[in-house]
C-alpha atoms as a PDB file:
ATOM      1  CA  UNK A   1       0.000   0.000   0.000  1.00  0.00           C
ATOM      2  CA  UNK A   2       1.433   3.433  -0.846  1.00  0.00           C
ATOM      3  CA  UNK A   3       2.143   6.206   1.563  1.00  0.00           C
ATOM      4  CA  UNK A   4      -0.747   8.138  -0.441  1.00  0.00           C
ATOM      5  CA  UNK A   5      -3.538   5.383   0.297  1.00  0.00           C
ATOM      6  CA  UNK A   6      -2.467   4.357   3.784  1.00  0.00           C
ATOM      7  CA  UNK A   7      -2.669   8.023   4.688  1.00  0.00           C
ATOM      8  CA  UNK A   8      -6.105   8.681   3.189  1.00  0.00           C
ATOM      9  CA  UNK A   9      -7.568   5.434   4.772  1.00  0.00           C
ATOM     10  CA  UNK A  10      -5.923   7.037   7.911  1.00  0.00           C
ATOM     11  CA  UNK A  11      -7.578   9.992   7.818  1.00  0.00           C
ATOM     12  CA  UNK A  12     -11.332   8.463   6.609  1.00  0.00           C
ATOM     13  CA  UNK A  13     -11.204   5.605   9.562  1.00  0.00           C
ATOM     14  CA  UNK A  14      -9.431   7.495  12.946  1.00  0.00           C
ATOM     15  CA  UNK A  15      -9.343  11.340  11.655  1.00  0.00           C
ATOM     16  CA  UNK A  16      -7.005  14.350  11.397  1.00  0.00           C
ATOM     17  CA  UNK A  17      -5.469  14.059  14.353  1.00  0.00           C
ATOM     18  CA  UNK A  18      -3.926  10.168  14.249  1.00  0.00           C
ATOM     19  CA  UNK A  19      -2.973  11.370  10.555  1.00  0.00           C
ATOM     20  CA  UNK A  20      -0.882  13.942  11.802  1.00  0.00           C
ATOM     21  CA  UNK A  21       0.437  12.245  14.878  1.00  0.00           C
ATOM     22  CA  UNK A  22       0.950   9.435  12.750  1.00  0.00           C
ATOM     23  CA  UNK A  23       2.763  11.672  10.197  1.00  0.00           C
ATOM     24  CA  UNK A  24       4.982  13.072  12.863  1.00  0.00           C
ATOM     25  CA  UNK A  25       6.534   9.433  14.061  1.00  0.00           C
ATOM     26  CA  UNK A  26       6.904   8.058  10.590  1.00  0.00           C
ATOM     27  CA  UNK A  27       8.938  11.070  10.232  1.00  0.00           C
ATOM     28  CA  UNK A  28      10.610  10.619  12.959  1.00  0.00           C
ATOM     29  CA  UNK A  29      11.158   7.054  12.961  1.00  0.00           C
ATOM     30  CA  UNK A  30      12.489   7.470   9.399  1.00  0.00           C
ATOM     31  CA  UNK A  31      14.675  10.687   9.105  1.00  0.00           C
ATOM     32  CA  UNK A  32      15.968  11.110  12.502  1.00  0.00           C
ATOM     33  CA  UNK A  33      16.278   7.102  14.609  1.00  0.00           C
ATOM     34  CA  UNK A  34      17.513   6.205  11.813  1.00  0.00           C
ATOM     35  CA  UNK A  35      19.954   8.442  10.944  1.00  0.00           C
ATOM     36  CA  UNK A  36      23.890   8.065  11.282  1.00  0.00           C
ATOM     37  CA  UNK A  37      24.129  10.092  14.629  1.00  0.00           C
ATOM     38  CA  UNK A  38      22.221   8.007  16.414  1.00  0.00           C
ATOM     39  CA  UNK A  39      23.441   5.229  15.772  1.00  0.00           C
ATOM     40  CA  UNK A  40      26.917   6.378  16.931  1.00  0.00           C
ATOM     41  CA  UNK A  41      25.694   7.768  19.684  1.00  0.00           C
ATOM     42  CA  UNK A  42      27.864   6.727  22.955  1.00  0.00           C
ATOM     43  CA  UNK A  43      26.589   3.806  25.056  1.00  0.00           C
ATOM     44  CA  UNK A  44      26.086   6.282  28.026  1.00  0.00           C
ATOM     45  CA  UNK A  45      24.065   8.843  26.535  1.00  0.00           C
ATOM     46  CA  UNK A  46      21.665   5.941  25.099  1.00  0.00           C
ATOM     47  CA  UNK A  47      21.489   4.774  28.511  1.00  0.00           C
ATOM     48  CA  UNK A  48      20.831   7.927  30.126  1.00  0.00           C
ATOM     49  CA  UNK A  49      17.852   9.077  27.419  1.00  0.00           C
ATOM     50  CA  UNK A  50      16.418   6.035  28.371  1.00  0.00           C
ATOM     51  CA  UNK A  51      16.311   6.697  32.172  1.00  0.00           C
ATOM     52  CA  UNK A  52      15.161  10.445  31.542  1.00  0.00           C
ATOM     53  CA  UNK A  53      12.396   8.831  29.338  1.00  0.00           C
ATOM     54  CA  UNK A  54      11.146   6.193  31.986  1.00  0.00           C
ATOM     55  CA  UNK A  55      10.957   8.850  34.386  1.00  0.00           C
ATOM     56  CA  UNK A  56       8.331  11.258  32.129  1.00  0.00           C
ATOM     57  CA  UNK A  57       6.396   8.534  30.561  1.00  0.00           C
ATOM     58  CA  UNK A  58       4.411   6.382  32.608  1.00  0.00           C
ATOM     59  CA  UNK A  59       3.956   3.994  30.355  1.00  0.00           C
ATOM     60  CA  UNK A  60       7.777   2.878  30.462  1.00  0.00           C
ATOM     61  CA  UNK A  61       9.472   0.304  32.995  1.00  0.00           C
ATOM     62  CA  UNK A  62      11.788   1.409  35.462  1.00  0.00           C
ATOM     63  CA  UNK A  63      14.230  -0.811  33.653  1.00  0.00           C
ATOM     64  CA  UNK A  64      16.638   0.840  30.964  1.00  0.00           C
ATOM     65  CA  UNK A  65      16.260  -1.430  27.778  1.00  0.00           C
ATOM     66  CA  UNK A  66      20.416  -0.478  26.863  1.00  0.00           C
ATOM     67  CA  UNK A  67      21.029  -2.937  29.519  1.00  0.00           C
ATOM     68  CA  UNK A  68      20.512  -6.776  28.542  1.00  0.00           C
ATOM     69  CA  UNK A  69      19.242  -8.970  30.947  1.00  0.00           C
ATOM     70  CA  UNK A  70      21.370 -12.696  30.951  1.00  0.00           C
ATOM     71  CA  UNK A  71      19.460 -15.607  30.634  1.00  0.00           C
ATOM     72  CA  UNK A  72      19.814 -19.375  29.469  1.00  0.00           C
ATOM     73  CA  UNK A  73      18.480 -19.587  26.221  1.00  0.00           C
ATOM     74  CA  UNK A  74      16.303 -22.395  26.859  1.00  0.00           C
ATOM     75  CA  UNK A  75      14.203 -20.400  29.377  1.00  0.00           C
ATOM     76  CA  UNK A  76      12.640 -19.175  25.673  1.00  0.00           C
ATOM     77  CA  UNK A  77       9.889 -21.486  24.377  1.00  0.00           C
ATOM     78  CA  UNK A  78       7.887 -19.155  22.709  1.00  0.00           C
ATOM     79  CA  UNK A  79       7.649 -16.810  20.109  1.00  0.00           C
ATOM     80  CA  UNK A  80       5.576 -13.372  19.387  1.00  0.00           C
ATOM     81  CA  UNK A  81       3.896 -12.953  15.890  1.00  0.00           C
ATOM     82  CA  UNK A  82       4.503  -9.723  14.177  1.00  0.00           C
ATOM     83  CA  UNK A  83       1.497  -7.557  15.761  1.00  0.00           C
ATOM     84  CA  UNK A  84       2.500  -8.128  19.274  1.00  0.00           C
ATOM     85  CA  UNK A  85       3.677  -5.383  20.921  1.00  0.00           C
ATOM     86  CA  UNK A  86       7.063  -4.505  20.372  1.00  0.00           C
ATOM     87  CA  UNK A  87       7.828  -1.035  21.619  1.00  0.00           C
ATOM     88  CA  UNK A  88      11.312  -0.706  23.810  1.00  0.00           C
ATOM     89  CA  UNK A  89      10.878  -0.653  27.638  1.00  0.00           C
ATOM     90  CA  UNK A  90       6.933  -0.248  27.101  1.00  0.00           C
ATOM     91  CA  UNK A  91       4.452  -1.396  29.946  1.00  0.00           C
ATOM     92  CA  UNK A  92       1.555  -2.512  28.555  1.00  0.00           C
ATOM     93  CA  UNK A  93      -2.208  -4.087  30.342  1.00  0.00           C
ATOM     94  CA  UNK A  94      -4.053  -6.405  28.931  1.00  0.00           C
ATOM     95  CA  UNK A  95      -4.347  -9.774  27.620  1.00  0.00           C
ATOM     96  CA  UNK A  96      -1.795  -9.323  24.530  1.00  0.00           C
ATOM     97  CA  UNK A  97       0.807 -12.187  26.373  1.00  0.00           C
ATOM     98  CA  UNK A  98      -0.381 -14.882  24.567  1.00  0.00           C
ATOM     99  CA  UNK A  99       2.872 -16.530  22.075  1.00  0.00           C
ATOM    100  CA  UNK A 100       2.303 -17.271  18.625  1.00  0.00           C
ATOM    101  CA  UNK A 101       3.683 -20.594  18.546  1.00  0.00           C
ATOM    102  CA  UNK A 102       6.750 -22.421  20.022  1.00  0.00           C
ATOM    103  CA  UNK A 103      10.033 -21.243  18.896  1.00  0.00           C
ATOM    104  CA  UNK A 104      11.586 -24.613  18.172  1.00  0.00           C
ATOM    105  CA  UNK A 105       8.725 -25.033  15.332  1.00  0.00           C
ATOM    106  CA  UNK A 106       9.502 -22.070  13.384  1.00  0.00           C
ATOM    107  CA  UNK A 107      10.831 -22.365  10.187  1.00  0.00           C
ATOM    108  CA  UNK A 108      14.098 -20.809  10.968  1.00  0.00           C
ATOM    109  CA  UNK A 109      15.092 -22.979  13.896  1.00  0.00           C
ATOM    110  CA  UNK A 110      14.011 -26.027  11.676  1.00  0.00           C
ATOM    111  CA  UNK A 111      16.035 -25.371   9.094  1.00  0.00           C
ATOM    112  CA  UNK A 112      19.726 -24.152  10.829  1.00  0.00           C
ATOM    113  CA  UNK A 113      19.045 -27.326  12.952  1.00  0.00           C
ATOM    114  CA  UNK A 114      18.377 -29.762   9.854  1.00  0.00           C
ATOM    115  CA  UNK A 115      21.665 -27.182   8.278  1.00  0.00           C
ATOM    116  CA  UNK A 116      23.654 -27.561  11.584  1.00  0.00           C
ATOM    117  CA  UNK A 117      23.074 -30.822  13.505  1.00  0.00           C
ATOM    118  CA  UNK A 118      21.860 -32.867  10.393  1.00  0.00           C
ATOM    119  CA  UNK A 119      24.268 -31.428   7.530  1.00  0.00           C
ATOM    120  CA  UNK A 120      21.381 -30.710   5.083  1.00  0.00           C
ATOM    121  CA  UNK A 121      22.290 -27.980   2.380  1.00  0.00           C
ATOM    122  CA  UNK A 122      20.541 -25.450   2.346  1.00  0.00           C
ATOM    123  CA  UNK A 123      18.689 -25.585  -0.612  1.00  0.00           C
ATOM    124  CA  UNK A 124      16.530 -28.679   0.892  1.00  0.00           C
ATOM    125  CA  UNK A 125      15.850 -26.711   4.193  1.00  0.00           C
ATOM    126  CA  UNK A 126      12.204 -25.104   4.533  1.00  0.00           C
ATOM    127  CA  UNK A 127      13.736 -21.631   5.254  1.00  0.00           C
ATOM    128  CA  UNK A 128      16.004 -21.514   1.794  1.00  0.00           C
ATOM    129  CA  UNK A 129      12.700 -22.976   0.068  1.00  0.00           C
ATOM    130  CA  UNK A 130      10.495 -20.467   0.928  1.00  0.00           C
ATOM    131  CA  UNK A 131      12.598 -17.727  -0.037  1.00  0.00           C
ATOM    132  CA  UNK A 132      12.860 -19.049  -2.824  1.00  0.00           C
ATOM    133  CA  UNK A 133      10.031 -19.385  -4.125  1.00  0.00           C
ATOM    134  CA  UNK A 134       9.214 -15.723  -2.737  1.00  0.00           C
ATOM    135  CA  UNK A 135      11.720 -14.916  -5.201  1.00  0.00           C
ATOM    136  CA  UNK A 136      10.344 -16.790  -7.686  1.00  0.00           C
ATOM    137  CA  UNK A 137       6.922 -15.251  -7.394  1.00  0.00           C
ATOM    138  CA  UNK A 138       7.996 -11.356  -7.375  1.00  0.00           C
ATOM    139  CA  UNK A 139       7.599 -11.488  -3.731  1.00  0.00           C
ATOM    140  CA  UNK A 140      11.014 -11.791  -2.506  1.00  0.00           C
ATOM    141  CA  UNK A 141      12.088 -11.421   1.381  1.00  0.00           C
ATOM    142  CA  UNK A 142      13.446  -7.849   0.999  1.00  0.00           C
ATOM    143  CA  UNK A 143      17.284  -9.104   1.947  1.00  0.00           C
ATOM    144  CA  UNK A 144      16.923 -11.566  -0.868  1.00  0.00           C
ATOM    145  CA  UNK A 145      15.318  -9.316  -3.625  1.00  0.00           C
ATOM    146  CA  UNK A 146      17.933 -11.679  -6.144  1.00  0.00           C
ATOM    147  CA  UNK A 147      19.160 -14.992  -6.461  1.00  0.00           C
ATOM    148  CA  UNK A 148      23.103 -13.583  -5.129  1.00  0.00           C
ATOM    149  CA  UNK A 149      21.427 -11.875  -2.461  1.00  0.00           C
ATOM    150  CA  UNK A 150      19.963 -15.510  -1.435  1.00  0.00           C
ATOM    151  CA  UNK A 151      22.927 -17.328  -1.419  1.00  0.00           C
ATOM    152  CA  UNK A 152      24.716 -14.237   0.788  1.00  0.00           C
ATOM    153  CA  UNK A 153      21.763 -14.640   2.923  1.00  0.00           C
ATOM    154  CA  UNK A 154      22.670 -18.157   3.918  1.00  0.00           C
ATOM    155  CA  UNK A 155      26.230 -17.743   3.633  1.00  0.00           C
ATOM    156  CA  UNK A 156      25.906 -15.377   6.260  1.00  0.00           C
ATOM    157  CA  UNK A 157      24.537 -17.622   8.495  1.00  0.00           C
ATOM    158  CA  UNK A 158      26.890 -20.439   8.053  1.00  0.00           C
ATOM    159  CA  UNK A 159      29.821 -17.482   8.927  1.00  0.00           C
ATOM    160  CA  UNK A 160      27.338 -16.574  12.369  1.00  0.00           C
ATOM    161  CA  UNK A 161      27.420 -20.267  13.546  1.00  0.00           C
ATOM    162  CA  UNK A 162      30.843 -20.760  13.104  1.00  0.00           C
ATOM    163  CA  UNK A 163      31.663 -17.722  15.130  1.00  0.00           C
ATOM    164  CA  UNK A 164      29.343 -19.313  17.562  1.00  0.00           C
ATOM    165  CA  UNK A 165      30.423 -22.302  17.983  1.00  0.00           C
ATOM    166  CA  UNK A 166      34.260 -20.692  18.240  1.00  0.00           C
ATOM    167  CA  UNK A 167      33.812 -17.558  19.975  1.00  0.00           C
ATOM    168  CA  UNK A 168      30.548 -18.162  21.764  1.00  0.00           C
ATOM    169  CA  UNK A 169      27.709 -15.241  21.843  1.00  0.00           C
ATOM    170  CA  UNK A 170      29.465 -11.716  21.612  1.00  0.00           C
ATOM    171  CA  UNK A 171      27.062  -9.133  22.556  1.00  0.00           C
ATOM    172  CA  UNK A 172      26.336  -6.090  20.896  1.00  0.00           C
ATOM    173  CA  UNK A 173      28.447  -4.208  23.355  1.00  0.00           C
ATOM    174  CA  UNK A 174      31.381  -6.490  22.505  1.00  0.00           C
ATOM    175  CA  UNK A 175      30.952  -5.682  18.568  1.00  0.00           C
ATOM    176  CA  UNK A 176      31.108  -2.084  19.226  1.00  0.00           C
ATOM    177  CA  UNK A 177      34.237  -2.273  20.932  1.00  0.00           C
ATOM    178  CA  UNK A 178      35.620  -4.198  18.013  1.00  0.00           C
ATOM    179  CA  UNK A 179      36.596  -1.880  14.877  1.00  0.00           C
ATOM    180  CA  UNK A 180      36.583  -5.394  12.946  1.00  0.00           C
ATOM    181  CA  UNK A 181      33.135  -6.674  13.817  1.00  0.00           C
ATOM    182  CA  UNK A 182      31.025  -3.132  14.047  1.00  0.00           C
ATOM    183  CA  UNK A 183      27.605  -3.715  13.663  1.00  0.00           C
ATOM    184  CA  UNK A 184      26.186  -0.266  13.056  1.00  0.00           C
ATOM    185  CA  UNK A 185      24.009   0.018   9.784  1.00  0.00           C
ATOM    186  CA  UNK A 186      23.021  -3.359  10.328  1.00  0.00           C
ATOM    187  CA  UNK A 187      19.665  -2.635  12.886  1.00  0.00           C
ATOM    188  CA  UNK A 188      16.809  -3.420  11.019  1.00  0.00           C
ATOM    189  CA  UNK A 189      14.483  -2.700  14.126  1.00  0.00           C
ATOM    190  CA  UNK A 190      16.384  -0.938  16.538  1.00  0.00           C
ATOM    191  CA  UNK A 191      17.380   2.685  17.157  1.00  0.00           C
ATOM    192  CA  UNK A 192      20.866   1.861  18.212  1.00  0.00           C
ATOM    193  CA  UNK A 193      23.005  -1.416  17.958  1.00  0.00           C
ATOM    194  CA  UNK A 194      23.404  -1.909  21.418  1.00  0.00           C
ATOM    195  CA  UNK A 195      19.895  -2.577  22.154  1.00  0.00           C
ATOM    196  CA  UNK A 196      19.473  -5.069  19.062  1.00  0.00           C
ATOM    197  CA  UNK A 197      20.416  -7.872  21.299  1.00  0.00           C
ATOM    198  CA  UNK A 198      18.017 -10.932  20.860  1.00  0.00           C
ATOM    199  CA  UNK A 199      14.304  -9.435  22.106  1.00  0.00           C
ATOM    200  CA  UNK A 200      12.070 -10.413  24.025  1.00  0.00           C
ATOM    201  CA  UNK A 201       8.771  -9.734  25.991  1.00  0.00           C
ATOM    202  CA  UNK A 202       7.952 -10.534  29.585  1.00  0.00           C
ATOM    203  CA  UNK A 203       4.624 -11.980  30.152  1.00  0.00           C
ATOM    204  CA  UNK A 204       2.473 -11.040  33.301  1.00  0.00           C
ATOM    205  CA  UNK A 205       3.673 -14.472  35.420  1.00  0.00           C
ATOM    206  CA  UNK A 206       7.321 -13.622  34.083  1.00  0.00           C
ATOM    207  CA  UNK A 207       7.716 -15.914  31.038  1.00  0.00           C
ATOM    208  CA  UNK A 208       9.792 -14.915  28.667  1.00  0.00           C
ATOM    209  CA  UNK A 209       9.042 -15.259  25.001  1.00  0.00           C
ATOM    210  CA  UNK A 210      10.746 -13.974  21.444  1.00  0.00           C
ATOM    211  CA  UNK A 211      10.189 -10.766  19.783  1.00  0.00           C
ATOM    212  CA  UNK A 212      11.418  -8.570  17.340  1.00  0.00           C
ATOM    213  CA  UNK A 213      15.455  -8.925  16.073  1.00  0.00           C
ATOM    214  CA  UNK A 214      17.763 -12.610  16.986  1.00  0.00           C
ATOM    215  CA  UNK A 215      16.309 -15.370  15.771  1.00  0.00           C
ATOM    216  CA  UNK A 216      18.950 -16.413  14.232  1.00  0.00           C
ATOM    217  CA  UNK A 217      20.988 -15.985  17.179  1.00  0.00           C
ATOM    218  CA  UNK A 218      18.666 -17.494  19.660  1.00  0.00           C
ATOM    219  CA  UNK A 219      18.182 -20.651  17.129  1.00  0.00           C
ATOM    220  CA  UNK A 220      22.024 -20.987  16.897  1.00  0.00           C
ATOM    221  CA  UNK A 221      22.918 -20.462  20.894  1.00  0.00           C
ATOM    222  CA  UNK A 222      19.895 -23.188  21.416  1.00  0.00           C
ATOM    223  CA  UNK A 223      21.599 -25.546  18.904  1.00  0.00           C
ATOM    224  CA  UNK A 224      25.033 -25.051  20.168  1.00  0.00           C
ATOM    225  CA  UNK A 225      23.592 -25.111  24.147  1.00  0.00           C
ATOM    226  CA  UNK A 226      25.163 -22.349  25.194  1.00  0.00           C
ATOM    227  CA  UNK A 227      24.638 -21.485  28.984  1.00  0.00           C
ATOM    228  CA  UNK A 228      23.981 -17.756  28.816  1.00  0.00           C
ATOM    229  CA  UNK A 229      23.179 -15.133  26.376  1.00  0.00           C
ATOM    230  CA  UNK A 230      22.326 -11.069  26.786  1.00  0.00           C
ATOM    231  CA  UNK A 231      18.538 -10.435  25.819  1.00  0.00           C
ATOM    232  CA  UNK A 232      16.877  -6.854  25.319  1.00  0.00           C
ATOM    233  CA  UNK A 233      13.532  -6.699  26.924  1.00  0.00           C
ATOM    234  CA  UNK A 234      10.983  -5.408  24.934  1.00  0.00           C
ATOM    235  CA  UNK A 235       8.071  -4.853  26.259  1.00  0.00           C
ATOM    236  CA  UNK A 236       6.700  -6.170  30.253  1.00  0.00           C
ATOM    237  CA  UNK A 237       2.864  -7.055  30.584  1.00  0.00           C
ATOM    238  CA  UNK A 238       1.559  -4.731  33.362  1.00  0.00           C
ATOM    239  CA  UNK A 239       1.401  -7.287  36.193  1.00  0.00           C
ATOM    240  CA  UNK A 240       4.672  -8.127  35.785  1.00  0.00           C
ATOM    241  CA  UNK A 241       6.058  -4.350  36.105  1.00  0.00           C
ATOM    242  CA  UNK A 242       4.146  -4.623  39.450  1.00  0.00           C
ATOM    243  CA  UNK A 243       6.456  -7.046  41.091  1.00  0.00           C
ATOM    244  CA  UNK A 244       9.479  -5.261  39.593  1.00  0.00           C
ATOM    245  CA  UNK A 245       7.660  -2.220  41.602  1.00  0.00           C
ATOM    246  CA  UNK A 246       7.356  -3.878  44.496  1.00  0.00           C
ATOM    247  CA  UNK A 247      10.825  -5.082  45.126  1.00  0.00           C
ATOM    248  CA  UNK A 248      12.037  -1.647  44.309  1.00  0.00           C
ATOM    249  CA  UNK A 249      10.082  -0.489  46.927  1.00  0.00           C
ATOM    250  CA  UNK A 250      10.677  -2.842  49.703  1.00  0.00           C
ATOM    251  CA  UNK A 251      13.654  -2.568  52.408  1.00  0.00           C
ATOM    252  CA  UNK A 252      13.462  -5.831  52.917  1.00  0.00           C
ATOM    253  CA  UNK A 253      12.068  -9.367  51.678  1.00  0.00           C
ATOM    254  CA  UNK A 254       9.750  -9.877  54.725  1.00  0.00           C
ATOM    255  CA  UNK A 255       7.301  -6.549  53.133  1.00  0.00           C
ATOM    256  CA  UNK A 256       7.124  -8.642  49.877  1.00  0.00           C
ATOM    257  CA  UNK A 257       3.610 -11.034  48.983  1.00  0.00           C
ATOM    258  CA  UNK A 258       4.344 -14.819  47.399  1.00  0.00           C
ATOM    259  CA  UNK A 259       4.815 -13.759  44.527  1.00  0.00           C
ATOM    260  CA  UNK A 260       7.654 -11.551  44.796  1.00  0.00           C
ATOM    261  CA  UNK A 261       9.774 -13.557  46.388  1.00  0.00           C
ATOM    262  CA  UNK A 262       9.024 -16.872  44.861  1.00  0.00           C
ATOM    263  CA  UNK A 263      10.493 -14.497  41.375  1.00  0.00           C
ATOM    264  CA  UNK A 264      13.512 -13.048  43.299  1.00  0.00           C
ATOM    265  CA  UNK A 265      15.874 -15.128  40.785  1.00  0.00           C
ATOM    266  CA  UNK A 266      14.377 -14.201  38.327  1.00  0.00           C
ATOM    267  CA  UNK A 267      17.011 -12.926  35.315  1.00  0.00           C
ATOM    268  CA  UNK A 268      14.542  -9.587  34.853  1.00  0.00           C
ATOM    269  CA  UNK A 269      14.416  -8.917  38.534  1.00  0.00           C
ATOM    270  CA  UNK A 270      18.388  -8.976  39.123  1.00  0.00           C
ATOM    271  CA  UNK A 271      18.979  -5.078  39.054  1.00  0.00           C
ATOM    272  CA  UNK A 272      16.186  -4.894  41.649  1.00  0.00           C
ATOM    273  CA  UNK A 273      17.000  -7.265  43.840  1.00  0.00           C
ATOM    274  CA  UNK A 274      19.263  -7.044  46.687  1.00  0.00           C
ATOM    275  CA  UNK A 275      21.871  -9.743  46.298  1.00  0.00           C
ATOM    276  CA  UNK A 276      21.601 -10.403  50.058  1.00  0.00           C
ATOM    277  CA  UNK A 277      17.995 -11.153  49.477  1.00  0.00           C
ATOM    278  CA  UNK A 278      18.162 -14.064  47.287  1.00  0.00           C
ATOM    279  CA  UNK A 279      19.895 -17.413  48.198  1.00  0.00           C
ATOM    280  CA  UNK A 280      18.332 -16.800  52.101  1.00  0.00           C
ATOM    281  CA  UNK A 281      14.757 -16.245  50.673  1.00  0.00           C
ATOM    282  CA  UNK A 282      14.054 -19.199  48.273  1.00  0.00           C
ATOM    283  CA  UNK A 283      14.958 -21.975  47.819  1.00  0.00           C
ATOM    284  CA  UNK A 284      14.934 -23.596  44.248  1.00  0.00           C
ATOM    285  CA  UNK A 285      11.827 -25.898  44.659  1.00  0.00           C
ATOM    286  CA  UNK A 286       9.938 -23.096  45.755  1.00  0.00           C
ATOM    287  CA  UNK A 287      10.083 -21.439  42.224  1.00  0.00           C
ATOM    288  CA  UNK A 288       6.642 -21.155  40.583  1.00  0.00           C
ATOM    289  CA  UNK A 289       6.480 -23.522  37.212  1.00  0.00           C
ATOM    290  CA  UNK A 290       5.317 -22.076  33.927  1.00  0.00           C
ATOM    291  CA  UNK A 291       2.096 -22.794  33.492  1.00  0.00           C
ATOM    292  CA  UNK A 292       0.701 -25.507  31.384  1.00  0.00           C
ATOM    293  CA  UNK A 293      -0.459 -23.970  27.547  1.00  0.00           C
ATOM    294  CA  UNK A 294      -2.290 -25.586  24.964  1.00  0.00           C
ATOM    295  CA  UNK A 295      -0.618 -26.580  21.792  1.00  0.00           C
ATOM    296  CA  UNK A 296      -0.062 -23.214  20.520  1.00  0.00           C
ATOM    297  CA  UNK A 297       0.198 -22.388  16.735  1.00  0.00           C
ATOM    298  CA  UNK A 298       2.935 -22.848  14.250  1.00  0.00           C
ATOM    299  CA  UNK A 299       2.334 -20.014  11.957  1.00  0.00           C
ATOM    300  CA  UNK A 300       5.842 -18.563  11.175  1.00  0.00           C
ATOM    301  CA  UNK A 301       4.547 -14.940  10.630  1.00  0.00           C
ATOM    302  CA  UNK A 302       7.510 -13.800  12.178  1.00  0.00           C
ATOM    303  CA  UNK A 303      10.370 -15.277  10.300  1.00  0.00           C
ATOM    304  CA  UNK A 304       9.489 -12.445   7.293  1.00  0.00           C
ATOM    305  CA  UNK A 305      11.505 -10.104   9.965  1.00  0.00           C
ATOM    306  CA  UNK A 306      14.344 -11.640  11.165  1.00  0.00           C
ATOM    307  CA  UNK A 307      16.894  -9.493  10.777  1.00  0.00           C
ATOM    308  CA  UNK A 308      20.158 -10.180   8.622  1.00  0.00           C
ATOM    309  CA  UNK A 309      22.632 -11.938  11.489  1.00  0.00           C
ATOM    310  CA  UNK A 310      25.503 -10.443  12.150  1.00  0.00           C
ATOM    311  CA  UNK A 311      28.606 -11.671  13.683  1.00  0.00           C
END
């Protein structure tokens, strides 16, 4: 749809107002996020926007999304689709935490585990199919808009595992500080490198599931089972920003309900928590389960925006 027709369907279904305020981010988003400044802006002053930000907008976490959490990258089971909410260090109520499908059925974990652990090529894996034939149809993926841009594509990814399985998982911090491995003008959905980590969201009883940029990475550090990897937290369900509260708020663990503490190890709680608090308040069977879920779908909506992997 063109920029002329999305703006007058706009403007017939919500009115002049979400046209212009809708005018005014694309702009935004488009001329000035983007632009080469930005992305070279320090570490520190990214950081520190992001802490004057949460403090004028109630609608942001406490938590500054430049700083990954650390978890093990099994603790992800499931994946957002594409119209889930995305926005960095949002808060958001409601019943939007529900996962798209399990990560391990996508088509991109498929196919680097039948590449990786099987030694398929890729032109028999579902992924390098359905690009493919994207291509084929005048529909391409836009990083593989011709038949050398497909065959990059996957190169790339063989190059990302084997740096993997070498180096381990070098965070975006790391890359920065490397004038060999920069990965600025690489983002495809993030306003600086350093918070294009793997995403994810934080459901209301603190599950963590996939969104936005890494799935490539998370697929890789699952296949290779590495122990740890830095995560940028999207967006937190409401309830879940309430605990987070409520341990910032406490002087000690005896003001906090269950729930708190039974989440006090919890990887998104760490910068709250008191490390004094934790080993002498729970003990590891007392940690609440994830709850039991239905077999969720397998649409692979998401795989369209997986980002171009970088090493």
């Amino acid at each position: 749809m063109s920029l002329v027709h999305r703006s007058g369907r706009i403007l017939r279904e919500d009115g002049v107002l979400s046209l212009l305020w809708r005018s005014v981010r694309f702009v935004w988003t488009t001329t000035v996020w983007r632009q080469e400044l930005v992305q070279r802006l320090p570490v520190w002053a990214l950081e520190f926007a992001f802490d004057v930000r949460s403090r004028l907008l109630f609608s942001m976490s406490d938590a500054n999304p430049a700083r990954p959490i650390m978890i093990d990258p099994d603790e992800i089971e499931y994946y957002h689709g594409s119209d889930d909410p995305w926005r960095l260090g949002r808060v958001l109520d409601g019943d939007w935490d529900e996962p798209e499908g399990r990560f391990e059925e996508t088509a991109v974990y498929r196919s680097l585990e039948a590449r990786f652990l099987e030694g398929v090529d890729w032109a028999e894996t579902e992924l390098y199919t359905e690009y493919r034939d994207r291509l084929e149809a005048g529909d391409p993926y836009w990083r593989c808009t011709t038949e050398a841009e497909l065959e990059a594509y996957f190169e790339r990814i063989d190059d990302l595992y084997e740096s993997m399985a070498e180096e381990g998982y070098r965070s975006q911090r790391e890359l920065l500080a490397d004038d060999d491995a920069d990965p600025r003008g690489e983002n495809t959905d993030a306003v600086h490198p350093v918070v294009q980590e793997i995403g994810v969201n934080v459901y209301r009883d603190g599950e963590l599931v996939k969104k936005g940029a890494g799935f490539h990475r998370l697929a890789i550090a699952k296949l290779l089972d590495l122990e740890e990897i830095p995560v940028t937290v999207r967006v937190r369900h409401a309830d879940w920003q309430a605990v987070r509260d409520e341990i910032r708020a406490a002087s000690s663990p005896e003001e906090l309900g269950d729930r708190a503490r039974a989440h006090l190890e919890h990887p998104d709680l760490q910068d709250v928590v008191p490390e004094h608090w934790r080993a002498s308040t729970i003990e590891p069977t007392d940690r609440p389960d994830r709850p039991d879920r239905e077999a969720p779908r397998t649409d692979d909506s998401e795989d369209d925006d997986v980002p171009v992997p970088r090493r």
